[in-house]
Protein backbone atom coordinates (compact mmCIF):
# COMPACT_ATOMS: atom_id res chain seq x y z
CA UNK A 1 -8.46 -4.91 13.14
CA UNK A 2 -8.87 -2.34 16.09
CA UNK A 3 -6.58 0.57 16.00
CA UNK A 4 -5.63 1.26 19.49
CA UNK A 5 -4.51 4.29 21.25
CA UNK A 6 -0.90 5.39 22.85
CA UNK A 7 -3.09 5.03 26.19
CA UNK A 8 -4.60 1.54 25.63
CA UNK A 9 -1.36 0.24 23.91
CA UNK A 10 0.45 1.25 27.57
CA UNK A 11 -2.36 -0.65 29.54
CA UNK A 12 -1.99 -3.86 27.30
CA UNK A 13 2.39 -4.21 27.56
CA UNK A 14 1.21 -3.59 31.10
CA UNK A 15 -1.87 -6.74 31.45
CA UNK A 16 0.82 -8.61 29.49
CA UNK A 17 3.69 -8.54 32.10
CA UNK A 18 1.27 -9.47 34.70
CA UNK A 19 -0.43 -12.03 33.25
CA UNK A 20 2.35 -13.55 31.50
CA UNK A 21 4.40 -12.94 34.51
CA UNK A 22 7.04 -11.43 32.49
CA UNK A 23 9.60 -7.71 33.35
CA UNK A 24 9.71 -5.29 30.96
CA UNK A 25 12.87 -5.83 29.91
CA UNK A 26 11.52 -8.82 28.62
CA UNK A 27 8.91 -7.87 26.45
CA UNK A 28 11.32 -5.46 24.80
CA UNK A 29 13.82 -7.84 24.48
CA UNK A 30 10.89 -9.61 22.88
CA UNK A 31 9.94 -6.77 20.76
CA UNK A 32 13.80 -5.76 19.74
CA UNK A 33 14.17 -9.54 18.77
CA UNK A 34 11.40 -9.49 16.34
CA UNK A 35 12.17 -6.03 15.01
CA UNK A 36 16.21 -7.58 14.47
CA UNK A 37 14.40 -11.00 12.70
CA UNK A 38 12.57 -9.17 9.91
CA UNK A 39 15.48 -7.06 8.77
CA UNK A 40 17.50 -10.22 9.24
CA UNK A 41 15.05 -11.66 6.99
CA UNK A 42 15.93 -9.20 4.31
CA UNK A 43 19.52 -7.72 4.58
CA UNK A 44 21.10 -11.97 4.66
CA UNK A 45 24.27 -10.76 6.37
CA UNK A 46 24.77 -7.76 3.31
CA UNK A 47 27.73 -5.85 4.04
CA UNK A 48 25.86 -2.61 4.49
CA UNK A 49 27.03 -0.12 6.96
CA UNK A 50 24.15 0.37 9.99
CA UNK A 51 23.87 3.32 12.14
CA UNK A 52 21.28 2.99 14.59
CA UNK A 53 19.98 6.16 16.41
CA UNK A 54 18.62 5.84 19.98
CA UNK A 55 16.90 7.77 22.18
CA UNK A 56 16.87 7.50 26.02
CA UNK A 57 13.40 5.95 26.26
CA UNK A 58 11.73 2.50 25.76
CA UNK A 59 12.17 3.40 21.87
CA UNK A 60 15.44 3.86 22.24
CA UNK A 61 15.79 0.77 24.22
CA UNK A 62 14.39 -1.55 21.46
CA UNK A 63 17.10 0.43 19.14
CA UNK A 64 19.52 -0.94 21.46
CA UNK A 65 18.19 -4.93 21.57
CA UNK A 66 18.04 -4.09 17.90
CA UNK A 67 21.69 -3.12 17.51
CA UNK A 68 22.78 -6.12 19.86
CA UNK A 69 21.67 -8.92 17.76
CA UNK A 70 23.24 -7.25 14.53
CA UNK A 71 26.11 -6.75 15.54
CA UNK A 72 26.36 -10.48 17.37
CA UNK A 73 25.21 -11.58 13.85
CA UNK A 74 28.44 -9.97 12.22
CA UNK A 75 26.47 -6.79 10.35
CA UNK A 76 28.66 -3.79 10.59
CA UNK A 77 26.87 -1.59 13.09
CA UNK A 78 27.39 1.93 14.88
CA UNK A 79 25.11 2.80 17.67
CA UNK A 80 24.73 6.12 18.51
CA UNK A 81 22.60 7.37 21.82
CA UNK A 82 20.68 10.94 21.27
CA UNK A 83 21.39 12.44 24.64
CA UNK A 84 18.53 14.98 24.71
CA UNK A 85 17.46 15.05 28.00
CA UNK A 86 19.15 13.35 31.29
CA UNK A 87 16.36 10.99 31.90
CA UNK A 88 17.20 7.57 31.08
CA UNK A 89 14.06 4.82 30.84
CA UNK A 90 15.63 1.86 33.31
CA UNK A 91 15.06 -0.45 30.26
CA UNK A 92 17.13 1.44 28.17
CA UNK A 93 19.95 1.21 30.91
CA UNK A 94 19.77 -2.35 31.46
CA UNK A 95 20.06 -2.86 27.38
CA UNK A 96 22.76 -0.13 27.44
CA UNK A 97 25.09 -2.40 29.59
CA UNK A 98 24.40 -5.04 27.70
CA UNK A 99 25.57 -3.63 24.60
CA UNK A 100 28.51 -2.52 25.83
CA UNK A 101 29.33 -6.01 27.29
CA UNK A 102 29.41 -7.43 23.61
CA UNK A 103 31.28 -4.52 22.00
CA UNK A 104 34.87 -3.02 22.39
CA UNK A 105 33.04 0.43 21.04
CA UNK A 106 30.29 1.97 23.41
CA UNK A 107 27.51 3.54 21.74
CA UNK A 108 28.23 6.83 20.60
CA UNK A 109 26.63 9.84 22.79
CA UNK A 110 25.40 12.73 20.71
CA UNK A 111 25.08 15.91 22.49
CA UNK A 112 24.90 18.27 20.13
CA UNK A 113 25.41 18.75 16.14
CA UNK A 114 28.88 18.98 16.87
CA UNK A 115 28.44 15.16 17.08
CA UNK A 116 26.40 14.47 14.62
CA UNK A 117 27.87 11.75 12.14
CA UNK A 118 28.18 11.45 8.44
CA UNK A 119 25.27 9.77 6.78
CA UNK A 120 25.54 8.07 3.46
CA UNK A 121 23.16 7.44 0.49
CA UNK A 122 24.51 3.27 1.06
CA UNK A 123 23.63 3.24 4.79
CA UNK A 124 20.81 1.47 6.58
CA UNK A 125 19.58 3.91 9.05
CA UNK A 126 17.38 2.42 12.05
CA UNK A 127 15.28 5.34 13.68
CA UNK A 128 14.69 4.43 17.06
CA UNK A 129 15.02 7.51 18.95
CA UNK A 130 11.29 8.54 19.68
CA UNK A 131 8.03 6.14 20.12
CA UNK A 132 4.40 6.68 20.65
CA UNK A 133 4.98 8.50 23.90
CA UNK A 134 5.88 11.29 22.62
CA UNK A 135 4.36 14.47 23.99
CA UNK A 136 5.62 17.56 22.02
CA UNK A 137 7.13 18.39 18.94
CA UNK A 138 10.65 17.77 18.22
CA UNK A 139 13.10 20.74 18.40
CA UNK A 140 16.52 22.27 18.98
CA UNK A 141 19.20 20.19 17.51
CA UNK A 142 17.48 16.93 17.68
CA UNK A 143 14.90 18.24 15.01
CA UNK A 144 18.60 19.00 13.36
CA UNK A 145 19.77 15.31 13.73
CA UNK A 146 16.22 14.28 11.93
CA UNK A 147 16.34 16.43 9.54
CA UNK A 148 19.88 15.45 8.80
CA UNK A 149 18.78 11.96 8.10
CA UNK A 150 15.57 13.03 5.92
CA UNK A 151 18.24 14.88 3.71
CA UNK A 152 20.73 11.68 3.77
CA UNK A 153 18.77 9.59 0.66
CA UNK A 154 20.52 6.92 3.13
CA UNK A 155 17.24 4.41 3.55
CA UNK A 156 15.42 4.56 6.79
CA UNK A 157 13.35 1.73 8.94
CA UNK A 158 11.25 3.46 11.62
CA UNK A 159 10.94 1.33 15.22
CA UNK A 160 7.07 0.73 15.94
CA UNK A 161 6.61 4.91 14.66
CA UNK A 162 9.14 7.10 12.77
CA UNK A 163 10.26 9.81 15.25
CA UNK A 164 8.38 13.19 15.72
CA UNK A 165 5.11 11.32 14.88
CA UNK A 166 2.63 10.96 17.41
CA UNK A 167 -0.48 8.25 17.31
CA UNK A 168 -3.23 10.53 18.87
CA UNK A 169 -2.33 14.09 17.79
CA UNK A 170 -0.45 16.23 14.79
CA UNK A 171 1.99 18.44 16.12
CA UNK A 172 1.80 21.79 13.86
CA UNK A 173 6.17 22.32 13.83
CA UNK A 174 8.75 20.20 15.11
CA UNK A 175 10.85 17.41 13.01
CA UNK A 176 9.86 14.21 11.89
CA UNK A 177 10.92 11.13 10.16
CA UNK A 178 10.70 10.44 6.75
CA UNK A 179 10.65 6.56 6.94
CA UNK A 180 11.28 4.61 3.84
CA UNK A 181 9.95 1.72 5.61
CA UNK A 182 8.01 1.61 9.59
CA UNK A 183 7.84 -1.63 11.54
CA UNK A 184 5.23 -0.98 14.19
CA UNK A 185 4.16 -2.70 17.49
CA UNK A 186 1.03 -4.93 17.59
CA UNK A 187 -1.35 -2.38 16.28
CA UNK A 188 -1.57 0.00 13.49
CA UNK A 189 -1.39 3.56 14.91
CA UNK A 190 -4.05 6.46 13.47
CA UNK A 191 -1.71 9.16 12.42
CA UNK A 192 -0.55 6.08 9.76
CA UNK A 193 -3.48 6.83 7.31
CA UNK A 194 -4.61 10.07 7.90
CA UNK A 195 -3.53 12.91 4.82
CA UNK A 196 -1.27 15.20 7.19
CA UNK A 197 0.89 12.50 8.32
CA UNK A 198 0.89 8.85 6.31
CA UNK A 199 3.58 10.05 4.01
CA UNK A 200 6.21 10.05 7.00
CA UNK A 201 5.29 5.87 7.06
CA UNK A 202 6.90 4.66 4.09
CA UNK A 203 5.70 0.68 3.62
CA UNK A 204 3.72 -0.46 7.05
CA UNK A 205 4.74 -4.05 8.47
CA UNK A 206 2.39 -4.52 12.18
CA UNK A 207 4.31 -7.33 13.85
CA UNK A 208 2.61 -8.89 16.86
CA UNK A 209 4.28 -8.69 19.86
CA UNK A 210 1.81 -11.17 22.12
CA UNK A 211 0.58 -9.19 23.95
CA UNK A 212 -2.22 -10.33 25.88
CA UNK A 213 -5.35 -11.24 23.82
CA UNK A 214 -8.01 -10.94 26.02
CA UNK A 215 -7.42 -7.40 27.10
CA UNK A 216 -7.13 -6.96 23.04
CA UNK A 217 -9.98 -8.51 22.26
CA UNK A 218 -12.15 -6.97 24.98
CA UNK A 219 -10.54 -3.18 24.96
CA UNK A 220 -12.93 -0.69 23.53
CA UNK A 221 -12.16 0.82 20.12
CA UNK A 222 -14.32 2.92 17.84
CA UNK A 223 -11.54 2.84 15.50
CA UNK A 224 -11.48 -0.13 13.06
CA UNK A 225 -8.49 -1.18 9.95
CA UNK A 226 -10.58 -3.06 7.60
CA UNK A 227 -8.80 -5.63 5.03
CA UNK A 228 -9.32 -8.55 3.50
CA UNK A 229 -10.58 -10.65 6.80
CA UNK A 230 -13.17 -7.83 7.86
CA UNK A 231 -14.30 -8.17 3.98
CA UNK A 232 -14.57 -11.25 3.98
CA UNK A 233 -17.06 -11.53 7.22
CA UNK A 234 -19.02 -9.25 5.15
CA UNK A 235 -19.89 -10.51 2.01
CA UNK A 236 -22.57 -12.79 1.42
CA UNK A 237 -23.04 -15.57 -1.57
CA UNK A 238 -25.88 -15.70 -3.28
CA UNK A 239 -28.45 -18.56 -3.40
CA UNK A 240 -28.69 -21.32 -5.89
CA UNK A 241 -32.42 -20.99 -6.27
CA UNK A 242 -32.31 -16.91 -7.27
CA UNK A 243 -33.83 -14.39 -9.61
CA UNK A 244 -33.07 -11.05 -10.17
CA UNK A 245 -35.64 -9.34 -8.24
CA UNK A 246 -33.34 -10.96 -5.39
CA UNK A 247 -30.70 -8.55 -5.51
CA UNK A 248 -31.74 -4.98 -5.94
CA UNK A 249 -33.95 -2.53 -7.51
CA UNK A 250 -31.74 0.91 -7.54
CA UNK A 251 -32.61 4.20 -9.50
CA UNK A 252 -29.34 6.54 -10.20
CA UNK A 253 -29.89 9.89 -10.75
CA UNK A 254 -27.62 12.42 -12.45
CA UNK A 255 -26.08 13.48 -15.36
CA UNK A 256 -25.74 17.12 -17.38
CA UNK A 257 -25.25 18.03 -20.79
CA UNK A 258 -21.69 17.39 -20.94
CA UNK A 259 -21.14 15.10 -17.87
CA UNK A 260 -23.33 11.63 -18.82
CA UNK A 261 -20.27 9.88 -18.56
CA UNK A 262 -19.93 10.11 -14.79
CA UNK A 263 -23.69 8.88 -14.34
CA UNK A 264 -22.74 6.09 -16.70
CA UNK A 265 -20.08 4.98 -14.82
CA UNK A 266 -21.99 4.96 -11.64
CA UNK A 267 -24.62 2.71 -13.37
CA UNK A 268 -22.15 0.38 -14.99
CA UNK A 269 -19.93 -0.27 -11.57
CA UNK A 270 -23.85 -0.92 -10.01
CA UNK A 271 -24.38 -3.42 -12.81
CA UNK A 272 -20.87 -4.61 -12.18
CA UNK A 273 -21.53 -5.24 -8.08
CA UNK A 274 -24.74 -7.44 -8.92
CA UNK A 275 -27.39 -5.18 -9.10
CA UNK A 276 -30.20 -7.15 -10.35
CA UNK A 277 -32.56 -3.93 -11.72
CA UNK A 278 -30.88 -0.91 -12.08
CA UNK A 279 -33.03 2.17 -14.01
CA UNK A 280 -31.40 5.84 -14.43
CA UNK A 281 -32.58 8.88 -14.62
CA UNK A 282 -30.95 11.57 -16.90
CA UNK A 283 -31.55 14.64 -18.97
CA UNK A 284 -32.54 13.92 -22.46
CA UNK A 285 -29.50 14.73 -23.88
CA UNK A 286 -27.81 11.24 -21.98
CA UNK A 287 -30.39 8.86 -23.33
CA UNK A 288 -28.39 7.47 -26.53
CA UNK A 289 -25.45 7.16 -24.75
CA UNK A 290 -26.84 5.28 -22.31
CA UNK A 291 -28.43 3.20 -23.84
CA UNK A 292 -25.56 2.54 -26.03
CA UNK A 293 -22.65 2.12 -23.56
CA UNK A 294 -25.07 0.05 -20.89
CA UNK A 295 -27.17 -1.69 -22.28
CA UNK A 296 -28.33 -3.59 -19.36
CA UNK A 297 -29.85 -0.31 -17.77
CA UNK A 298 -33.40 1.31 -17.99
CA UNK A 299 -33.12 4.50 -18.92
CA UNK A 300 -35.73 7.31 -17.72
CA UNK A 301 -35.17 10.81 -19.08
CA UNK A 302 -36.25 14.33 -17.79
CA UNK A 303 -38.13 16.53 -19.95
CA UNK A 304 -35.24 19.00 -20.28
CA UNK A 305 -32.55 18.35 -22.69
CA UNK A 306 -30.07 19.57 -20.80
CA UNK A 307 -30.13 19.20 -17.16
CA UNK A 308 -32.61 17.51 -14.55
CA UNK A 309 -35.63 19.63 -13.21
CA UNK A 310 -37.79 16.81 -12.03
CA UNK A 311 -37.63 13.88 -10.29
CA UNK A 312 -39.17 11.17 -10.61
CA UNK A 313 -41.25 10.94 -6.62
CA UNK A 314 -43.10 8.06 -7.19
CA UNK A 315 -40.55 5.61 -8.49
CA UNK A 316 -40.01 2.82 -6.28
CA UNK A 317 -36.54 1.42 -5.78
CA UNK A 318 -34.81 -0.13 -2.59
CA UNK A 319 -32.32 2.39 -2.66
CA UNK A 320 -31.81 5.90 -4.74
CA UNK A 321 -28.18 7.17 -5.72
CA UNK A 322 -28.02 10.89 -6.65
CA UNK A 323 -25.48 13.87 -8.00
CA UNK A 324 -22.66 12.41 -10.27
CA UNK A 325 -22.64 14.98 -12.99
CA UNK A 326 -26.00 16.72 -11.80
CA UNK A 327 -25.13 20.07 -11.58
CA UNK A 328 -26.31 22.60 -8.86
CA UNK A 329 -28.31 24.98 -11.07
CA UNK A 330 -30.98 26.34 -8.82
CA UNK A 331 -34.12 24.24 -11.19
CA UNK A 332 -31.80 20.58 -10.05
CA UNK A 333 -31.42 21.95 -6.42
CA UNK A 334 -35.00 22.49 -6.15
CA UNK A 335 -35.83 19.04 -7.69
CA UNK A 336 -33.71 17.15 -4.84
CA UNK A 337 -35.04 19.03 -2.36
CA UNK A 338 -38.93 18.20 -3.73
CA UNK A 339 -37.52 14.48 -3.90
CA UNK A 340 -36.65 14.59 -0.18
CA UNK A 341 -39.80 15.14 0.83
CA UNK A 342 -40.92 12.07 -0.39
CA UNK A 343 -38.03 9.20 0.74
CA UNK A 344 -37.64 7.30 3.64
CA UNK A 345 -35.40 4.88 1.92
CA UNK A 346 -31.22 5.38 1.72
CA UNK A 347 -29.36 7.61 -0.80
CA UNK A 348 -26.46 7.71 -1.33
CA UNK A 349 -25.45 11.18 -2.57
CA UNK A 350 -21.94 11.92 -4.26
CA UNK A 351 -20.31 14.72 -6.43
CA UNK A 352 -22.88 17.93 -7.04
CA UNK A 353 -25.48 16.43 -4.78
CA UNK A 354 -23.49 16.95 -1.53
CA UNK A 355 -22.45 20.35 -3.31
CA UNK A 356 -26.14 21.25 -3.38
CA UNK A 357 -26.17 20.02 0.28
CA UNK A 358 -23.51 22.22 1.05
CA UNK A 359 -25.27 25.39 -0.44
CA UNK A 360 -28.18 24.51 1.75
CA UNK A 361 -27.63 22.88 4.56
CA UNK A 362 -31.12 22.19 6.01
CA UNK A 363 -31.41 19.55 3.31
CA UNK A 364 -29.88 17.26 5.35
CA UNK A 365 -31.95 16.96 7.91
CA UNK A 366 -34.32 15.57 4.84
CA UNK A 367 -32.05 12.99 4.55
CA UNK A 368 -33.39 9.42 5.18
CA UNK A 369 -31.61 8.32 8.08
CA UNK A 370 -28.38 5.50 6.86
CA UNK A 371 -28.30 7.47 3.62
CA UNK A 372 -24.38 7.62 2.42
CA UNK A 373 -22.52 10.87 1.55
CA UNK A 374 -19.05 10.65 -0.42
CA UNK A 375 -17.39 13.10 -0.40
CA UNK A 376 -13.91 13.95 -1.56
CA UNK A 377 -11.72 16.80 0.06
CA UNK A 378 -12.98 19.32 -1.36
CA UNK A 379 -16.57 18.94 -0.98
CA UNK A 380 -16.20 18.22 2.23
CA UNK A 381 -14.88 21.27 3.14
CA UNK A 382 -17.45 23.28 1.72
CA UNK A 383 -20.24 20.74 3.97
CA UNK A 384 -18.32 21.25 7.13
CA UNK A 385 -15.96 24.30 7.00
CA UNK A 386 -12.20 24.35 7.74
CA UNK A 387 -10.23 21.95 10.14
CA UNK A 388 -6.95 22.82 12.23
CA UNK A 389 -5.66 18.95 11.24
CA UNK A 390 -7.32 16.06 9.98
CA UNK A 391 -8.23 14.96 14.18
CA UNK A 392 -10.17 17.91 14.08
CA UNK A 393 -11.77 17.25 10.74
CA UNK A 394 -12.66 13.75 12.04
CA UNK A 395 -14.70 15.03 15.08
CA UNK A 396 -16.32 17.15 12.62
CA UNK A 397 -17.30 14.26 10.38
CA UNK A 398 -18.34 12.46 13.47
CA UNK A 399 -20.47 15.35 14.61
CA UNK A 400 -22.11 15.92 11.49
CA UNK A 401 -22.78 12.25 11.14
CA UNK A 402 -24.43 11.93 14.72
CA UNK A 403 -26.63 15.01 14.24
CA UNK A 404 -28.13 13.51 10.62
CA UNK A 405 -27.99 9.84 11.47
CA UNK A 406 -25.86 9.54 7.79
CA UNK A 407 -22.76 7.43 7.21
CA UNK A 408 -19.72 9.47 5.68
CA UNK A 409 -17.30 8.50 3.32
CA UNK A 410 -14.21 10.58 3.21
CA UNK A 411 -12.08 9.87 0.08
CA UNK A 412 -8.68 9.68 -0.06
CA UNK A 413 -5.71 7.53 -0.12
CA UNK A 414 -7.32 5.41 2.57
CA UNK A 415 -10.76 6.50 2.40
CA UNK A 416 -12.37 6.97 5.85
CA UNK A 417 -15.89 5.66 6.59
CA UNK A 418 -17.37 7.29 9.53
CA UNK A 419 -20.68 6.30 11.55
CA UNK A 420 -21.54 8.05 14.32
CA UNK A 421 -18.59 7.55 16.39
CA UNK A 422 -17.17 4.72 14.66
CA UNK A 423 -14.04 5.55 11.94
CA UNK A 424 -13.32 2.72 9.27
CA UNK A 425 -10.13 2.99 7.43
CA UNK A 426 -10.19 1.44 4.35
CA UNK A 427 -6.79 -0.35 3.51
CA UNK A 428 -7.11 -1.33 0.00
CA UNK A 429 -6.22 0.70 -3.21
CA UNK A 430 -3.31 2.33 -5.20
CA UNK A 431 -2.52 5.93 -6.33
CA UNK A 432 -3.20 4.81 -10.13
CA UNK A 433 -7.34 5.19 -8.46
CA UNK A 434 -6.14 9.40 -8.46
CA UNK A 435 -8.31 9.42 -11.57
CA UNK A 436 -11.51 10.79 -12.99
CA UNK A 437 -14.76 9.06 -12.23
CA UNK A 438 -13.40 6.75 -9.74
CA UNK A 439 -15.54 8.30 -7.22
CA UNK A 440 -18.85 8.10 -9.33
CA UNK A 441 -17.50 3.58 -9.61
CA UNK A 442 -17.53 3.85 -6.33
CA UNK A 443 -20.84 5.25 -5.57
CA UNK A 444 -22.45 2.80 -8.31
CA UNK A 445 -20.70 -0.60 -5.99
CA UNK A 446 -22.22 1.04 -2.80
CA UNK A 447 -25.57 1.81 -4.41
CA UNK A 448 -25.73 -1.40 -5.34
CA UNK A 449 -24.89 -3.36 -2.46
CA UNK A 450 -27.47 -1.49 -0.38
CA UNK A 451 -29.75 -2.35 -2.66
CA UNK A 452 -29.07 -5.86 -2.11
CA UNK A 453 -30.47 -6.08 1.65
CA UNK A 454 -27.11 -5.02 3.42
CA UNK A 455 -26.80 -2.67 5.73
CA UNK A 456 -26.02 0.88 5.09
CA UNK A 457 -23.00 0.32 7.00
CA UNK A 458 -22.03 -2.68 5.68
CA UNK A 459 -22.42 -2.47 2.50
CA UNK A 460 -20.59 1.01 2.76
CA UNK A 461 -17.53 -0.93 3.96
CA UNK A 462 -17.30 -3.72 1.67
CA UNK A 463 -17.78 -1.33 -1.20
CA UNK A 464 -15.14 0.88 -0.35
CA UNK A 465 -12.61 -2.06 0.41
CA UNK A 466 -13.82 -3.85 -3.14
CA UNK A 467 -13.35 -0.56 -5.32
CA UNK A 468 -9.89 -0.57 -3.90
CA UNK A 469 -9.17 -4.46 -4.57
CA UNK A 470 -10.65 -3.86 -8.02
CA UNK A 471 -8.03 -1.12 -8.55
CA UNK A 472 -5.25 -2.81 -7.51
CA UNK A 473 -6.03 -5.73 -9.52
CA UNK A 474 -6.75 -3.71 -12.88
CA UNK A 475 -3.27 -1.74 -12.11
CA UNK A 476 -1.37 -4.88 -11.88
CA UNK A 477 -1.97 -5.22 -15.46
CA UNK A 478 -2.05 -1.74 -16.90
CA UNK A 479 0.02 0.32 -14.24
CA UNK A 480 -1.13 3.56 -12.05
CA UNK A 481 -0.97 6.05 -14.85
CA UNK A 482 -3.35 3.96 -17.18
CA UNK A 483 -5.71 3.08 -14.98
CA UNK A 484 -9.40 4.30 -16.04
CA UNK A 485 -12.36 4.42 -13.68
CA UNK A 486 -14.08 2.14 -15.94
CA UNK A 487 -11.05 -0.72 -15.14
CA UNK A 488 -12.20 -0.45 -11.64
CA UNK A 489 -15.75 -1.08 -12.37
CA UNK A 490 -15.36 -3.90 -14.87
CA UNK A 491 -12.90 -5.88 -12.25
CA UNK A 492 -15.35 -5.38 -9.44
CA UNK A 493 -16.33 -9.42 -9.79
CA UNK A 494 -12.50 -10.19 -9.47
CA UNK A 495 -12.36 -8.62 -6.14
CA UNK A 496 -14.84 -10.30 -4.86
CA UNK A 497 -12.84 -13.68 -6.50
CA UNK A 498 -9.62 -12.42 -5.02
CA UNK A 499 -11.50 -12.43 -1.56
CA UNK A 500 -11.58 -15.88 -1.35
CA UNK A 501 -8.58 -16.36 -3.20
CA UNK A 502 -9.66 -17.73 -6.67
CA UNK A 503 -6.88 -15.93 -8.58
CA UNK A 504 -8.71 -13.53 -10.97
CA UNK A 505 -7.49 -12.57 -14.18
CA UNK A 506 -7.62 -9.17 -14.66
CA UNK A 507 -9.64 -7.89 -17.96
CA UNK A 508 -7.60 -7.34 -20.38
CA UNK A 509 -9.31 -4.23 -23.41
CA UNK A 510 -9.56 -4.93 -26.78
């Protein structure tokens, strides 16, 4: 799904009223209507007190349509205009008059915190007093007003954004919305999944508006949602008439005395993805347990007991993964760096490999071009130095990806691919995946799928949506806290069941 900008979502309501030959005041009557249906949907004609809170714009205006069909449907509703400025959208005028038309009570004007009404822990409060043209932070007394209903434990549904958000920008003060739940116009907006600001969102509902689909299929976006459907177009099923030198030949390299199970984790979620060969590499110290806990993988060890000081440069695999557990003693550095030399095929590099990276820098223009880098907050930081706000941290990414031709994968609760100038946003996954070693699964699933012929990109993007399936599924069964990194990698073949909707049983542990 494209992710569209304030900009292009203004050009599309506009194609639409031409083309459909529609006013404006129609498609927010259209909008309002379907905004009033899904809380409909839910609330069943509950006797819970409303208060709706409107600005003077467009966003306001949908508040109003909003308000008009609950109260004509018998819900106990006060409407109360925010009277911040003395511009007035004409489409909030017209639906103005028309609320007053069905109601002995006008709307109550706010003007200050003088007017300001109670809010209760039992209301419904509908936010609908600033949308996704909003230019500047919110201040004075209607950052008051929002703050006011943050502090209310009343619960909160956000119009197409909650207020004080903005979909292209983070504003550094001003008030904004803590929505319990946001139901947002035709498109997902960016500001919903970035660190800084997705916690204002509560749950996410995108209802489609109809707006016109050929200027939304044809618009230009560089920013992609990817769920189940962009999965699915993805994956590929494997052939009847198959062996195992069909599906990969990957070498995994890492490990430290101390830290094998991170490496053994990576190589067990490879194993998990389909993999069909799948050696590691590891200080002497690992080889027991790896030999023990997977016993499907080859196992090469480094002549140090403790720590990797030599690669293996002729080994030939169709893709390398290296750093979970590694280290970045200055005898494990050098070895990468002597590796390097010698590759022209991807790697994907997680953990203390992009750590070494970080330390020296000129290593990645060794990379091969496609290889993968994952790395979490931190260690992304110390690769591309401090950000004002996580915009500015994606142009970062993007630059750094442009100048070494690599394909980024920032982790986090939606985990952010980034090629070139393209941003993925991953849309799959739970918080119970907040655990050790998930990281090192998920570098063992994209390993593995690069190693089975797809792209770099590709595979990237179906790993990272599958690791999150695989979590979610797992979770279901065993809940967020007791969710293990090793759940994700043993339910990685359910996720690919749940993509085409075969109803996997989770595993359940002896």
């Amino acid at each position: 799904m494209k992710i569209l900008t304030a900009a292009q979502l203004a050009e599309a309501d506009k194609v639409t009223l031409e083309k459909q030959e529609i006013t404006s005041e129609e498609l927010m009557e259209r909008a309002g209507t379907l905004v009033f249906n899904e809380i409909h949907k839910r609330l069943q004609g509950a006797p819970i007190p409303i208060k709706i809170f409107c600005g003077i714009g467009n966003n306001g205006g949908d508040g109003l349509v909003v308000g008009r069909h609950l109260i004509q449907h018998g819900y106990e509703v006060r409407t109360f205009v925010v009277n911040y400025s003395d511009k007035r959208s004409e489409d909030f005028l017209s639906n103005y008059e028309k609320l007053k038309e069905i109601t002995n009570d006008w709307p109550e004007l706010i003007k200050s915190e003088n007017g300001f009404p109670e809010i209760h822990t039992g209301d419904f409060v509908i936010d609908a007093l600033f949308g996704i043209g909003l230019n500047r932070p919110v201040e004075g007394w209607p950052a008051s007003l929002i703050n006011l209903i943050n502090t209310s434990q009343a619960f909160v549904l956000s119009i197409d954004m909650p207020s004080g958000l903005a979909p292209d920008k983070i504003f550094k003060d001003g008030a904004v919305v803590q929505a319990g739940y946001t139901l947002s116009f035709q498109s997902p907006k960016l500001s919903f999944y970035l660190p800084d600001t997705m916690d204002y969102v509560g749950d996410l509902q995108v209802i489609d508006i109809a707006l016109d689909r050929e200027y939304l299929g044809k618009v230009d976006s560089n920013i992609f949602l990817i769920g189940k459907e962009e999965a699915q177009s993805l994956y590929r099923s494997r052939k009847i008439n198959s062996h195992k030198g069909d599906y990969g030949k990957v070498l995994i390299i890492g490990g430290s005395y101390g830290k094998m199970g991170s490496v053994t984790l990576t190589s067990r979620a490879a194993m998990r993805s389909g993999t069909g060969l799948c050696t590691v590499f590891i200080p002497e110290c690992g080889y027991d347990a790896l030999q023990i806990s997977n016993p499907e993988v080859m196992v090469l060890t480094d002549e140090n007991s403790k720590m990797i000081t030599k690669l293996p440069l002729n080994f030939d695999a169709d893709v390398y993964c290296f750093g979970m557990g590694a280290g970045t003693n200055d005898a494990t550095a050098k070895a990468f760096e002597e590796f390097l030399k010698t590759q022209n095929k991807p790697i994907v590099v997680d953990a203390d490999g992009i750590n070494i990276l970080s330390k020296n820098k000129s290593l990645l223009g060794k990379m091969p071009e496609n290889s993968v880098i994952t790395p979490h907050p931190g260690e992304l930081k110390r690769l591309i130095g401090e950000w004002k706000d996580d915009f500015d941290k994606l142009e970062k990414v993007k630059a750094l990806s442009k100048k070494f031709k690599l394909i980024v994968v920032v982790k986090g609760a939606h985990t952010f691919i980034i090629n070139n100038e393209e941003i993925y946003i991953n849309s799959s996954g739970n918080p119970g995946m907040a655990t050790a070693g998930s990281g090192d699964v998920l570098s063992g699933v994209i390993t593995s799928f690069v190693g089975q012929k797809y792209s770099s990109l590709a595979a990237t993007i179906l790993a990272v949506y599958l690791h999150g399936s695989s979590g979610t599924i797992a979770s279901d069964q065993l809940g967020y806290e007791s969710l293990l990194a090793g759940d994700i990698a043993d339910n990685i073949g359910r996720a690919v069941q749940e993509l085409f909707n075969r109803n996997p049983e989770p595993v359940q542990k002896n």
